[in-house]
PDB file of N, CA and C in Angstrom:
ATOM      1  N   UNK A   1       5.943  -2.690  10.334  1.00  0.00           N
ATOM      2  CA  UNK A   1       5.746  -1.553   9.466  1.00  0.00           C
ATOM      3  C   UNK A   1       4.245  -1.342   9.285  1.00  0.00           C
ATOM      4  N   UNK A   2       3.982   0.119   9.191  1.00  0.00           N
ATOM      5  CA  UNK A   2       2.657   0.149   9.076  1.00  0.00           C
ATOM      6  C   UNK A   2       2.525   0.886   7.202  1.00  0.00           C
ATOM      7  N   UNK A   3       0.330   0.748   7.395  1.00  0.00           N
ATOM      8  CA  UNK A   3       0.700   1.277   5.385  1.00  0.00           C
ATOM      9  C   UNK A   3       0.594   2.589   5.885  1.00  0.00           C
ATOM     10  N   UNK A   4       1.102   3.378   7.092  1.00  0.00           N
ATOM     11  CA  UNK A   4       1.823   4.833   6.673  1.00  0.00           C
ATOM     12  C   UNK A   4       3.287   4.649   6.247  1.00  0.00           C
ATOM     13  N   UNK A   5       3.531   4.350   7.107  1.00  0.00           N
ATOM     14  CA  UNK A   5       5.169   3.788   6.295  1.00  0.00           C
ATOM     15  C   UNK A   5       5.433   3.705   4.955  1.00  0.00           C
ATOM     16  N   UNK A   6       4.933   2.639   4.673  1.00  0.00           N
ATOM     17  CA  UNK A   6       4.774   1.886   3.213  1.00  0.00           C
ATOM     18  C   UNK A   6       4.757   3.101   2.223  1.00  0.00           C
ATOM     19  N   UNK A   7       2.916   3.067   2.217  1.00  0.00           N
ATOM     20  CA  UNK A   7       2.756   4.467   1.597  1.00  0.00           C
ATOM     21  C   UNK A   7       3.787   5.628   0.999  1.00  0.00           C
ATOM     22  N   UNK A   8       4.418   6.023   2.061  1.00  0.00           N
ATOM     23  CA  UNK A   8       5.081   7.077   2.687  1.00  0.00           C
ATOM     24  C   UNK A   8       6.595   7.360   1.043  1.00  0.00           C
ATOM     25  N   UNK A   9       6.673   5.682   1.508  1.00  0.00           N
ATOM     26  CA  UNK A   9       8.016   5.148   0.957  1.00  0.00           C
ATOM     27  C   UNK A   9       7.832   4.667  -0.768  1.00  0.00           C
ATOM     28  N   UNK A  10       6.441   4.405  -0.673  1.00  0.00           N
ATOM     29  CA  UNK A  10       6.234   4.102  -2.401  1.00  0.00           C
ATOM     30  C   UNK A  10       6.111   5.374  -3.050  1.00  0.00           C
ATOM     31  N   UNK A  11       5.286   6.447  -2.136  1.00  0.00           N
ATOM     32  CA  UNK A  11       5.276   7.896  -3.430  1.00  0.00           C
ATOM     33  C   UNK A  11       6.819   8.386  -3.588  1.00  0.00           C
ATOM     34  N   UNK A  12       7.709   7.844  -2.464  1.00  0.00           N
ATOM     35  CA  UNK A  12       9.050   8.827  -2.890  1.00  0.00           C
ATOM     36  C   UNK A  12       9.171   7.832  -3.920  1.00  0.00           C
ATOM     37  N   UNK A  13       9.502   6.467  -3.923  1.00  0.00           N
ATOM     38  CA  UNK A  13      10.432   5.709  -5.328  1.00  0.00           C
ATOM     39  C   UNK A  13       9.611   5.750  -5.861  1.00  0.00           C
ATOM     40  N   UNK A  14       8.062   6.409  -6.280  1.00  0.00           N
ATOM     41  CA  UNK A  14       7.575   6.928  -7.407  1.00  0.00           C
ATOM     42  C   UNK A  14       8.127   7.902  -8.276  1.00  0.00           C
ATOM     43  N   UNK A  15       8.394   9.016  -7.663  1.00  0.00           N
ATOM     44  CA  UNK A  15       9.725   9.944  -8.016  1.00  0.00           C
ATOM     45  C   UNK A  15      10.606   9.578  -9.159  1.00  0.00           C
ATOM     46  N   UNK A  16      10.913   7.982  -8.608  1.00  0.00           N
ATOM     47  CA  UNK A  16      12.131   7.846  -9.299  1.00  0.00           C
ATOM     48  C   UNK A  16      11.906   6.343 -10.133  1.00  0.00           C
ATOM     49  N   UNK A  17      10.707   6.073 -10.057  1.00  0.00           N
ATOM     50  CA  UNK A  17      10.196   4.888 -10.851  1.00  0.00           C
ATOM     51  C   UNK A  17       9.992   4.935 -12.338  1.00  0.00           C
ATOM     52  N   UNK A  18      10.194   3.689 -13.038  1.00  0.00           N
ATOM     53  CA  UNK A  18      10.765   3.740 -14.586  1.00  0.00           C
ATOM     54  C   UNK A  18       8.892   3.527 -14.968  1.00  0.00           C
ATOM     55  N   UNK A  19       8.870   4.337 -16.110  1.00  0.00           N
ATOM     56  CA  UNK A  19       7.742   5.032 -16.351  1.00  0.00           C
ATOM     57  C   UNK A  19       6.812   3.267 -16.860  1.00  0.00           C
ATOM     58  N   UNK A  20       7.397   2.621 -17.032  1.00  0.00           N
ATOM     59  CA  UNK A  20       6.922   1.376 -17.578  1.00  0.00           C
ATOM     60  C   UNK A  20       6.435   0.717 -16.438  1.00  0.00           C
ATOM     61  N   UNK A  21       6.529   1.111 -14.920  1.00  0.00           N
ATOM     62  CA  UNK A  21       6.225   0.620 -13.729  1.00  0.00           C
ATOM     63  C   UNK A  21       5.339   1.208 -13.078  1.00  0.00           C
ATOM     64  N   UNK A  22       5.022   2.561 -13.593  1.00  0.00           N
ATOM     65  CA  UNK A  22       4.249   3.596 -12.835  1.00  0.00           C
ATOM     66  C   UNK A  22       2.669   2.652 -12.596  1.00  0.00           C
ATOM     67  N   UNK A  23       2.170   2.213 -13.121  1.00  0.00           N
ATOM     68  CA  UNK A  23       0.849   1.445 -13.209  1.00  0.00           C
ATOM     69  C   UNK A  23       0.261   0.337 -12.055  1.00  0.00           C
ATOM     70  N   UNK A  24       1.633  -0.153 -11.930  1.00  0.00           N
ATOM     71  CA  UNK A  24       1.793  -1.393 -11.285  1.00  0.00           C
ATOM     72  C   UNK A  24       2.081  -0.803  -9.422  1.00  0.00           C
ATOM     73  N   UNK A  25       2.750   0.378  -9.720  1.00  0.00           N
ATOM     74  CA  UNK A  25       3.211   1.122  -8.472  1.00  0.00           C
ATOM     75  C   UNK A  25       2.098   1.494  -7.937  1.00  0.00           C
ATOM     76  N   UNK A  26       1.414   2.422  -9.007  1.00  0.00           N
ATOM     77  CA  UNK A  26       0.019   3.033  -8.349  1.00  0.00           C
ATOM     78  C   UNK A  26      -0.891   2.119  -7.775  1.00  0.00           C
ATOM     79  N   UNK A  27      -1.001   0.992  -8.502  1.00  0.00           N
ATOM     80  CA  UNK A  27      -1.871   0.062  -8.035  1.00  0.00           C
ATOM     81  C   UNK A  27      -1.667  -0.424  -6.085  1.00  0.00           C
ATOM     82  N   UNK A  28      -0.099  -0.756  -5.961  1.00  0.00           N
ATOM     83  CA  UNK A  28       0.196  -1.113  -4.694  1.00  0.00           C
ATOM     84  C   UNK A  28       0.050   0.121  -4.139  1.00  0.00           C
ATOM     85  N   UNK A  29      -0.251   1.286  -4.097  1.00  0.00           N
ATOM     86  CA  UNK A  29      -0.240   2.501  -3.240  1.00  0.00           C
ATOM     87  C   UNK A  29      -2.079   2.382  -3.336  1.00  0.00           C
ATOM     88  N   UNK A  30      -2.661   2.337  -4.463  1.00  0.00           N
ATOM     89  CA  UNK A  30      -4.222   2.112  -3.855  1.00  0.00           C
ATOM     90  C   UNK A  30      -4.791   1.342  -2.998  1.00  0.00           C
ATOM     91  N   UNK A  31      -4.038   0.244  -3.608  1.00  0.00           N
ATOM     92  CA  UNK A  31      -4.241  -1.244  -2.818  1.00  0.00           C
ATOM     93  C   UNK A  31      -3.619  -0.536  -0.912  1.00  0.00           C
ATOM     94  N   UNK A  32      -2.542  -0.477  -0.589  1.00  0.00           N
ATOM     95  CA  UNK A  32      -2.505   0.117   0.854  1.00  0.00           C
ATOM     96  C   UNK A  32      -3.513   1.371   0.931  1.00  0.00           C
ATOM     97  N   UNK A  33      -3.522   2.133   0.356  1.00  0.00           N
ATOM     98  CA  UNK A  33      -4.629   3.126   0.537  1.00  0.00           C
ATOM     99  C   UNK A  33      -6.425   2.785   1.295  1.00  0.00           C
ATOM    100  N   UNK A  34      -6.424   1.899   0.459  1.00  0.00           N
ATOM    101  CA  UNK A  34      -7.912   1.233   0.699  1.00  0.00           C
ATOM    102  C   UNK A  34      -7.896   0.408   1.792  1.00  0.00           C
ATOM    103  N   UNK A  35      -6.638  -0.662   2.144  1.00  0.00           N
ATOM    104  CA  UNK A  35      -6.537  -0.901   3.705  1.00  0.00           C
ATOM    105  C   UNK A  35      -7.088   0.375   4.697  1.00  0.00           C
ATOM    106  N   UNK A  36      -6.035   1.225   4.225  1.00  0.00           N
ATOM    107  CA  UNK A  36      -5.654   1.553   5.487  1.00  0.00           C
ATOM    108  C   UNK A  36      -7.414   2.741   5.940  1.00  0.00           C
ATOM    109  N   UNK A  37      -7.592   3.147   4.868  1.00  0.00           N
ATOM    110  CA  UNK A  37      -9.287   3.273   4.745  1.00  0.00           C
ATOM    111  C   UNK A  37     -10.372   2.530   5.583  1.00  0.00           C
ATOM    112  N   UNK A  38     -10.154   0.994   5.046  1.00  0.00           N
ATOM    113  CA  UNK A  38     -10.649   0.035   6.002  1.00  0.00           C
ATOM    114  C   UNK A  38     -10.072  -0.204   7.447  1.00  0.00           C
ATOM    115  N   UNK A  39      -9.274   0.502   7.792  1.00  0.00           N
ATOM    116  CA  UNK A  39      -8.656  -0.026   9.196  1.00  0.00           C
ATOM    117  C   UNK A  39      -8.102  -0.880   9.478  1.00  0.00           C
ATOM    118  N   UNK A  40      -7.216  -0.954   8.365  1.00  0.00           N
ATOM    119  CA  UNK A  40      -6.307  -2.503   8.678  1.00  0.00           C
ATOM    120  C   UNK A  40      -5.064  -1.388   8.977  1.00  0.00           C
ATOM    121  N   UNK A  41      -4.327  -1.601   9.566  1.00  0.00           N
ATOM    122  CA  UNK A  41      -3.379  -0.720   9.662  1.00  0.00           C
ATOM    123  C   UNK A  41      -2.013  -1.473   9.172  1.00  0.00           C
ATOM    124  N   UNK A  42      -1.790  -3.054   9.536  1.00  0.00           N
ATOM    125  CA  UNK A  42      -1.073  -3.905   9.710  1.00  0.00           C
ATOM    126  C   UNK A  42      -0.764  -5.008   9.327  1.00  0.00           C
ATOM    127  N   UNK A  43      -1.506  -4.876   7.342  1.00  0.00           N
ATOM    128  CA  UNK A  43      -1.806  -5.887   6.888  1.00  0.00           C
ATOM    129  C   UNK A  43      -1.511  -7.527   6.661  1.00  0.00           C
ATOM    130  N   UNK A  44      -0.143  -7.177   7.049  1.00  0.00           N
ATOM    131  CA  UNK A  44       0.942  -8.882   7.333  1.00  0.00           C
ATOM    132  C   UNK A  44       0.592  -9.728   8.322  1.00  0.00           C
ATOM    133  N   UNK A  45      -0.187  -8.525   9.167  1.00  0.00           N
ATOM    134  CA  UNK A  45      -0.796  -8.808  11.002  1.00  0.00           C
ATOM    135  C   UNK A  45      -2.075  -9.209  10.793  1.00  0.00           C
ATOM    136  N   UNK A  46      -2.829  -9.284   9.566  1.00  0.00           N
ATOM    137  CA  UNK A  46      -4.254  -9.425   9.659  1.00  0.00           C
ATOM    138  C   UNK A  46      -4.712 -10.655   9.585  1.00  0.00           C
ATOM    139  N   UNK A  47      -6.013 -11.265   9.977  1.00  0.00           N
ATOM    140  CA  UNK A  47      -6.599 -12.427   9.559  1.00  0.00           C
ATOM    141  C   UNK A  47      -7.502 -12.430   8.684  1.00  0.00           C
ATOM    142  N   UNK A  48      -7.048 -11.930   7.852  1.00  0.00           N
ATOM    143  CA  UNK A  48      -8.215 -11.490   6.859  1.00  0.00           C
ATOM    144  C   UNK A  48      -9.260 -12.850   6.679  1.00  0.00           C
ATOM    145  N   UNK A  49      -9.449 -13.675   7.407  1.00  0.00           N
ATOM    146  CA  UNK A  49     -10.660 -14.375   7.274  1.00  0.00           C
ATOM    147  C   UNK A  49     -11.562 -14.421   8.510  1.00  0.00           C
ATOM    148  N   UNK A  50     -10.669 -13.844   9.341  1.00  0.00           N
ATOM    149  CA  UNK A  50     -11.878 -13.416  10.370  1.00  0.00           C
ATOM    150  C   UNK A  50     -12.706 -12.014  10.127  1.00  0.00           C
ATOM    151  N   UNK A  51     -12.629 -11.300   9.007  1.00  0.00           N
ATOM    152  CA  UNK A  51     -12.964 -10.092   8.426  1.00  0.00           C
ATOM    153  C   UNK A  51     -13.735 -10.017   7.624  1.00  0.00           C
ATOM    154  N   UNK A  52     -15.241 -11.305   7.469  1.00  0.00           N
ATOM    155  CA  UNK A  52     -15.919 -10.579   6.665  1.00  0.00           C
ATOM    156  C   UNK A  52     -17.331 -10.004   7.067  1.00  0.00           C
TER     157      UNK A  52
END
């Protein structure tokens, strides 16, 4: 899966997310946002310690 996917799939169950979660949601949609910004496309796939 890529964070278009992801992405894709968190703004719809935003839609329908309990307003006490909205915070926590947004956060994981920035958090892939800013990957995918950086060019990680594949974050499960990454070595993030060969990355600094």
């Amino acid at each position: 899966m890529t964070n278009e996917k992801a992405l894709k799939a968190l703004r719809q169950i935003k839609t329908y997310c309990a307003a006490t979660q909205l915070d926590e949601l947004e956060y994981a949609i920035l958090v892939l946002e800013k990957l995918e910004k950086d060019g990680i496309k594949e974050p499960l796939e990454t070595d993030f310690k060969k990355l600094k």
